[in-house]
PDB file of N, CA and C in Angstrom:
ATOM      1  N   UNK A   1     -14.026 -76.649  16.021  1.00  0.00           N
ATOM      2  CA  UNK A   1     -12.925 -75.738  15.778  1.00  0.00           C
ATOM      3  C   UNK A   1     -13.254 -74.844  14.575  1.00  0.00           C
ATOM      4  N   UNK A   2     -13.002 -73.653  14.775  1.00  0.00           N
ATOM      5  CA  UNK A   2     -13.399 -72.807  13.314  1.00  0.00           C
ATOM      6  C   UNK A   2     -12.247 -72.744  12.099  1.00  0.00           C
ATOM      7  N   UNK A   3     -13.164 -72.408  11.177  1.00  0.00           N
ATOM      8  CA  UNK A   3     -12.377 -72.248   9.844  1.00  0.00           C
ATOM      9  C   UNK A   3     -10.864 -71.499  10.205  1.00  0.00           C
ATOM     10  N   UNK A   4      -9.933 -71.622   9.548  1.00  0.00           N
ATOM     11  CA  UNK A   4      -8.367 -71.112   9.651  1.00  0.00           C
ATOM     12  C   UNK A   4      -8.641 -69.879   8.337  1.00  0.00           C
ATOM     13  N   UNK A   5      -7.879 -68.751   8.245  1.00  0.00           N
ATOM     14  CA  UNK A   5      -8.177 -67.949   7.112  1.00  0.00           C
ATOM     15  C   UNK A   5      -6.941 -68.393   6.610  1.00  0.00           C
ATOM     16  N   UNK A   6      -6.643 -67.903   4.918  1.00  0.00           N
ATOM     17  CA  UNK A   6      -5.671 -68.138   4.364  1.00  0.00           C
ATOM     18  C   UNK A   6      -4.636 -66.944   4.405  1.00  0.00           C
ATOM     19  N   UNK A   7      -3.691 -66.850   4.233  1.00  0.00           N
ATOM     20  CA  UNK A   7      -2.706 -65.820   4.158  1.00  0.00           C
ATOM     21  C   UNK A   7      -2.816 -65.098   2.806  1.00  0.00           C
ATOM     22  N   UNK A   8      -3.605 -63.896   3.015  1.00  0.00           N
ATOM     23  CA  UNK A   8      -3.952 -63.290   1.254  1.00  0.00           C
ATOM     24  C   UNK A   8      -2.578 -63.644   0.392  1.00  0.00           C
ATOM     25  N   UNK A   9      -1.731 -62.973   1.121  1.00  0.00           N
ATOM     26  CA  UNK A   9      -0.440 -62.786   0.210  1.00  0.00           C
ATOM     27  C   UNK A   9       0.524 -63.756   0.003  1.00  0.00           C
ATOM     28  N   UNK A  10       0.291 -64.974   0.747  1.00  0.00           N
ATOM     29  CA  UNK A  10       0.995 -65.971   0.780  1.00  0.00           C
ATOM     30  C   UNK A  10       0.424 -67.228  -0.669  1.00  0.00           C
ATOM     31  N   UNK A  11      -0.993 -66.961  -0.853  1.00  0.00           N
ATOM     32  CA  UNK A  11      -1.462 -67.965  -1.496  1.00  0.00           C
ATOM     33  C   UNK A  11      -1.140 -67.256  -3.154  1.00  0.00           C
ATOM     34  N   UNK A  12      -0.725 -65.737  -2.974  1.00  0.00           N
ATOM     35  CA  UNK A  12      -0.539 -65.422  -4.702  1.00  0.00           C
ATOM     36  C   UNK A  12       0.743 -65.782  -4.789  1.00  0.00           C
ATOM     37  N   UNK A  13       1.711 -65.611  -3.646  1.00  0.00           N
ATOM     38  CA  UNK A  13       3.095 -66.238  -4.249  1.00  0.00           C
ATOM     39  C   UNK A  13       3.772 -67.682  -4.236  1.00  0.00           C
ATOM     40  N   UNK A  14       2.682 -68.538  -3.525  1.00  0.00           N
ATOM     41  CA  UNK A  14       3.208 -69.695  -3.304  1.00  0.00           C
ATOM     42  C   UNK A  14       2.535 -70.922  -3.426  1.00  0.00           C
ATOM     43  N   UNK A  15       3.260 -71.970  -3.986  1.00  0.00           N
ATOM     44  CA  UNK A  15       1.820 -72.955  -4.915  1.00  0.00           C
ATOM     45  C   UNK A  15       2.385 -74.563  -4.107  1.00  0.00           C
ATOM     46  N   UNK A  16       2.070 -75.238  -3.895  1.00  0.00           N
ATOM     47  CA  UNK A  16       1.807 -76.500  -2.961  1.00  0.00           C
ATOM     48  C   UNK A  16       1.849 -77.566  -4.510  1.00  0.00           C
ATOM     49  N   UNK A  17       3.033 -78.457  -4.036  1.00  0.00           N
ATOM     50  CA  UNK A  17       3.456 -79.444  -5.613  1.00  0.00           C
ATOM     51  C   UNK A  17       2.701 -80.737  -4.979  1.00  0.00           C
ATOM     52  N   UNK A  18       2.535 -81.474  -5.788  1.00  0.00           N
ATOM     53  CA  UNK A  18       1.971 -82.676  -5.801  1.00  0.00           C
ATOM     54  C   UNK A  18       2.613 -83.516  -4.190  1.00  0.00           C
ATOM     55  N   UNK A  19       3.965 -83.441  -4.348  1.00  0.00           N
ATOM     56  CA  UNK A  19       5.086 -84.174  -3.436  1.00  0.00           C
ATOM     57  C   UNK A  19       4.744 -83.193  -2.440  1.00  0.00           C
ATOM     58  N   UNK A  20       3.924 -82.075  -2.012  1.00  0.00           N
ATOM     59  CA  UNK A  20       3.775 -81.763  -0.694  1.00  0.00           C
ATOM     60  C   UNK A  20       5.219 -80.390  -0.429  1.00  0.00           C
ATOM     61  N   UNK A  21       6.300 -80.302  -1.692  1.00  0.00           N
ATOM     62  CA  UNK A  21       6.750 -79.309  -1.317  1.00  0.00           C
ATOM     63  C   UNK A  21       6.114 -77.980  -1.600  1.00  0.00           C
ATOM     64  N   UNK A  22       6.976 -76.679  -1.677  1.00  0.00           N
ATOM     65  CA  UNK A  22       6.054 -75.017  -1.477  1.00  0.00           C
ATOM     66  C   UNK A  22       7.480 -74.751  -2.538  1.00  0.00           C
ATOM     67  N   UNK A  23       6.199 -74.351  -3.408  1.00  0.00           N
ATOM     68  CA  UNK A  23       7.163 -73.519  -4.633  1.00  0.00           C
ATOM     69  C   UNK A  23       7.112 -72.351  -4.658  1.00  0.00           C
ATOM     70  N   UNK A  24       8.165 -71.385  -5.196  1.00  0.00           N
ATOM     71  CA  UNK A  24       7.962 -69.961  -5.685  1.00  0.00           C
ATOM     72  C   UNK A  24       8.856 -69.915  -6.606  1.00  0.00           C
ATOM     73  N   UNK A  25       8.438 -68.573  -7.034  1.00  0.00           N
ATOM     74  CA  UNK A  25       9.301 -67.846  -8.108  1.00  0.00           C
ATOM     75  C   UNK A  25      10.178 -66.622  -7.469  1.00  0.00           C
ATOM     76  N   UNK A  26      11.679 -66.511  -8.065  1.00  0.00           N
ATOM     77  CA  UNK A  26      12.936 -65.854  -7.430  1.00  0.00           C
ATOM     78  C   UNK A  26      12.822 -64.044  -7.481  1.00  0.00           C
ATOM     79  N   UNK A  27      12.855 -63.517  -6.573  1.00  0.00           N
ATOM     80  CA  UNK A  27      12.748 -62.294  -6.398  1.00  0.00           C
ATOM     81  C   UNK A  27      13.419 -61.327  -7.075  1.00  0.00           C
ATOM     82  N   UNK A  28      13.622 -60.231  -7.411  1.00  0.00           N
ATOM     83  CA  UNK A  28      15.064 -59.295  -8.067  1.00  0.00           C
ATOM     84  C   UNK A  28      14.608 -59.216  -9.410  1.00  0.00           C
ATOM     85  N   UNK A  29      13.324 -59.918  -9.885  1.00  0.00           N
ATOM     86  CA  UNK A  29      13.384 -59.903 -11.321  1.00  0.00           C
ATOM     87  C   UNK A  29      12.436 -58.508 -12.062  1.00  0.00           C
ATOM     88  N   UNK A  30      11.925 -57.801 -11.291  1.00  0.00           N
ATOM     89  CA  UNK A  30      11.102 -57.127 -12.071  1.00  0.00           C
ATOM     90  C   UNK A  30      11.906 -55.561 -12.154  1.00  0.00           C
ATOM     91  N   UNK A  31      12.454 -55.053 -11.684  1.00  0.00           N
ATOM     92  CA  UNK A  31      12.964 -53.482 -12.866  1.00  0.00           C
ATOM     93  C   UNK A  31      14.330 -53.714 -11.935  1.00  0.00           C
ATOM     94  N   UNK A  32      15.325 -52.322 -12.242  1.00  0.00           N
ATOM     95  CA  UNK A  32      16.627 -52.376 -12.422  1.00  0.00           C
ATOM     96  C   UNK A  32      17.395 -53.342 -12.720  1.00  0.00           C
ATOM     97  N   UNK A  33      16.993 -53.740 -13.804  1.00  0.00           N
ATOM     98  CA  UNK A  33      17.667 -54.669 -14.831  1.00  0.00           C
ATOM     99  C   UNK A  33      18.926 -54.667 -15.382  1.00  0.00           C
ATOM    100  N   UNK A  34      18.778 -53.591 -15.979  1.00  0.00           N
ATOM    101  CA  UNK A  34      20.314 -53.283 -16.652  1.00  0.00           C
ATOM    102  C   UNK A  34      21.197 -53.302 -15.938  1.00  0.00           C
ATOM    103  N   UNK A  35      21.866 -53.073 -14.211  1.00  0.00           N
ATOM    104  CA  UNK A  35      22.814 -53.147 -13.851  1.00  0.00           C
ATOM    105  C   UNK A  35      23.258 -54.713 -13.833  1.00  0.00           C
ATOM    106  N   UNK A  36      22.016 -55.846 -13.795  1.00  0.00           N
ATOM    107  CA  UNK A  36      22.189 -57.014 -13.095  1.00  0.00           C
ATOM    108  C   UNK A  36      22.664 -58.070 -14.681  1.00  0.00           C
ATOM    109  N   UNK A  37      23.591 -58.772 -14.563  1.00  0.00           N
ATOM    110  CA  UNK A  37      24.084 -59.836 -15.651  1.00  0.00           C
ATOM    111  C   UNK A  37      22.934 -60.681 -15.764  1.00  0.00           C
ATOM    112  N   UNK A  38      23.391 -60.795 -17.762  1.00  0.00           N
ATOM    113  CA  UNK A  38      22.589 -61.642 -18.253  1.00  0.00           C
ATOM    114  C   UNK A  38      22.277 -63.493 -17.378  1.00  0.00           C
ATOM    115  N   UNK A  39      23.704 -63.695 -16.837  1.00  0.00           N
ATOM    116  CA  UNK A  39      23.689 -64.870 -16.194  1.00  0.00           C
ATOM    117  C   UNK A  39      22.698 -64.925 -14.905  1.00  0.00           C
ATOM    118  N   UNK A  40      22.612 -64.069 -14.176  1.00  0.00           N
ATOM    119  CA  UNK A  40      22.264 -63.288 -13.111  1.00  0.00           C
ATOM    120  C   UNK A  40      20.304 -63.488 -13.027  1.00  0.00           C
ATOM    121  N   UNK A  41      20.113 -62.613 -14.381  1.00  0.00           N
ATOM    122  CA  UNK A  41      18.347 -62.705 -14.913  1.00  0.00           C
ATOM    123  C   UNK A  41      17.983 -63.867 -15.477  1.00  0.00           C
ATOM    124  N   UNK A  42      19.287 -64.913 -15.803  1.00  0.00           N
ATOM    125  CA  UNK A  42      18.726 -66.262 -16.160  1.00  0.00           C
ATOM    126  C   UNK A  42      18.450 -67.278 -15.187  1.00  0.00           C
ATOM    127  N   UNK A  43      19.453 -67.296 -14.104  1.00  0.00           N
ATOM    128  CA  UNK A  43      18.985 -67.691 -12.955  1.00  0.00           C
ATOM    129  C   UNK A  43      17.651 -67.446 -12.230  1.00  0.00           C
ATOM    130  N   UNK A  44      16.938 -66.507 -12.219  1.00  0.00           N
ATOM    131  CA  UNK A  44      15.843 -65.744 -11.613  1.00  0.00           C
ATOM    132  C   UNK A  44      14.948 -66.304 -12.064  1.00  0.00           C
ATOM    133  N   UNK A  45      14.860 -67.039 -13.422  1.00  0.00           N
ATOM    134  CA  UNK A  45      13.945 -66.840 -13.812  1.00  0.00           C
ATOM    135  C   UNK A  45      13.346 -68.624 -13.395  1.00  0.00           C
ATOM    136  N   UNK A  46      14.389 -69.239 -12.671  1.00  0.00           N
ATOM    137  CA  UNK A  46      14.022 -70.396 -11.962  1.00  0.00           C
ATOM    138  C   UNK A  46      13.052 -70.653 -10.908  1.00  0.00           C
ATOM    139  N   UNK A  47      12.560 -71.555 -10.695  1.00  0.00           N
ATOM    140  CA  UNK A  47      11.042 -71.338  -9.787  1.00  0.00           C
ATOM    141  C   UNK A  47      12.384 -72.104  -8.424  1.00  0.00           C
ATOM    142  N   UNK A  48      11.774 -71.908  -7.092  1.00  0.00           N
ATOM    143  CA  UNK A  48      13.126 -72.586  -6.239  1.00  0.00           C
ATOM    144  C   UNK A  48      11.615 -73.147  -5.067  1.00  0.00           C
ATOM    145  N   UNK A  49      12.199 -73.526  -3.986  1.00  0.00           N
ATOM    146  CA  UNK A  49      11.517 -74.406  -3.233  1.00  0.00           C
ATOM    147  C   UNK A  49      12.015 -74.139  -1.861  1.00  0.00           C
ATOM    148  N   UNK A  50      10.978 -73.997  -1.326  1.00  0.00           N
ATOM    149  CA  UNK A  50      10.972 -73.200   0.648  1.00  0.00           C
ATOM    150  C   UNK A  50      11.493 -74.867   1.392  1.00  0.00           C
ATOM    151  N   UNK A  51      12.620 -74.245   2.380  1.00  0.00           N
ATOM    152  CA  UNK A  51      13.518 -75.311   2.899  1.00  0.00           C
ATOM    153  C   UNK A  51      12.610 -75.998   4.027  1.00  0.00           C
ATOM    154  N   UNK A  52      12.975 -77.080   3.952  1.00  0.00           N
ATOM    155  CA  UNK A  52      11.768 -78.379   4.498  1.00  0.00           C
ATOM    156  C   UNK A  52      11.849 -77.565   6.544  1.00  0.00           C
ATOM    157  N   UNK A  53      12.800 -76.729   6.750  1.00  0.00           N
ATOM    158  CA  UNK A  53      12.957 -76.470   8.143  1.00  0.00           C
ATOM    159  C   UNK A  53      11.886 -75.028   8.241  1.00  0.00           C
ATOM    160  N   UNK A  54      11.332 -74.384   7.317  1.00  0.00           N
ATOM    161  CA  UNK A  54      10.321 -73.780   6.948  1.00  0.00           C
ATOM    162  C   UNK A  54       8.913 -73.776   6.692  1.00  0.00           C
ATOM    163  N   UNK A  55       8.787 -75.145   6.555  1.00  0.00           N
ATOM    164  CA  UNK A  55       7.511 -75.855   6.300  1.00  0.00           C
ATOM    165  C   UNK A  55       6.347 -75.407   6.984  1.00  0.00           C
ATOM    166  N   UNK A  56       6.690 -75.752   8.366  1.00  0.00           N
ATOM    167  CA  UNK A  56       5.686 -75.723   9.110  1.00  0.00           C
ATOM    168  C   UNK A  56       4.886 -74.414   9.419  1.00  0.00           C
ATOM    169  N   UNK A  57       5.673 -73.353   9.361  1.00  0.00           N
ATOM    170  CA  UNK A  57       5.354 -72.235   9.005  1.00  0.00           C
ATOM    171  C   UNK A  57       4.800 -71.709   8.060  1.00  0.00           C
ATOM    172  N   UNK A  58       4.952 -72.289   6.992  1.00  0.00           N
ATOM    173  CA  UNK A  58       4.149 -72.020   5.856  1.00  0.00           C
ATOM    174  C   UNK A  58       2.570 -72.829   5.727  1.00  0.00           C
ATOM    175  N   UNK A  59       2.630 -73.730   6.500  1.00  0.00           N
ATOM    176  CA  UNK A  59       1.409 -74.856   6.624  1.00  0.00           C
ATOM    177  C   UNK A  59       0.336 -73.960   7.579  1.00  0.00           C
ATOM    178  N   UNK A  60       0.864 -73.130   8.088  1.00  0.00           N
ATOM    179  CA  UNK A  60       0.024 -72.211   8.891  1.00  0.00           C
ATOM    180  C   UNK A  60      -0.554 -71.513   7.811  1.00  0.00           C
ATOM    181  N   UNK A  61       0.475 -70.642   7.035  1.00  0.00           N
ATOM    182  CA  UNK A  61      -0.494 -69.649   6.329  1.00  0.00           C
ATOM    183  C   UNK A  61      -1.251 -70.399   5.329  1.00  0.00           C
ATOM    184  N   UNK A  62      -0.918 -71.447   4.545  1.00  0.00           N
ATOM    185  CA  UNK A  62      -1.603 -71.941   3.404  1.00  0.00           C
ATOM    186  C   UNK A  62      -2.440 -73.185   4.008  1.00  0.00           C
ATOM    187  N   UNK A  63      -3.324 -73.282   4.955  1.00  0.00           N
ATOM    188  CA  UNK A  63      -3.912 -74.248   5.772  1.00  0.00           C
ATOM    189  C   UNK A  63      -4.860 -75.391   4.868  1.00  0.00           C
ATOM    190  N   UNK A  64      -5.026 -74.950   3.859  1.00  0.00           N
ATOM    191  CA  UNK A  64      -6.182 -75.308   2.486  1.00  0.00           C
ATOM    192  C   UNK A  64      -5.540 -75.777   1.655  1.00  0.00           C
ATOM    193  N   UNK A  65      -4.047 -75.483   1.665  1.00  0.00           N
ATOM    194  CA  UNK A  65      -3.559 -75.551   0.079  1.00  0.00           C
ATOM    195  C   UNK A  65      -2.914 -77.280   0.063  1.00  0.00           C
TER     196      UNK A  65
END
């Protein structure tokens, strides 16, 4: 069976935890700032975790990770 390629863009935003879940970091954070609350950009700045009904889909693109 041949090599699987990786998903270029999938492997810069998304990192594989010890426990086998898929982490990222929350979107909305980089410019038009000022309209969005301080509460708002503190939240963001939380890393969150791809829902286990997603998985398998992601196991495609990150086949290595």
């Amino acid at each position: 069976m041949p090599k699987l390629k990786t998903h270029s863009g999938s492997k810069k935003r998304f990192k594989l935890t010890k426990t086998g879940k898929i982490k990222y970091f929350s979107c909305n954070k980089n410019h038009i700032l000022t309209k969005k609350s301080s509460r708002r950009k503190r939240h963001l700045r939380k890393t969150s975790y791809v829902d286990h009904s997603n998985k398998a889909a992601f196991k495609q693109l990150l086949p290595y990770a």
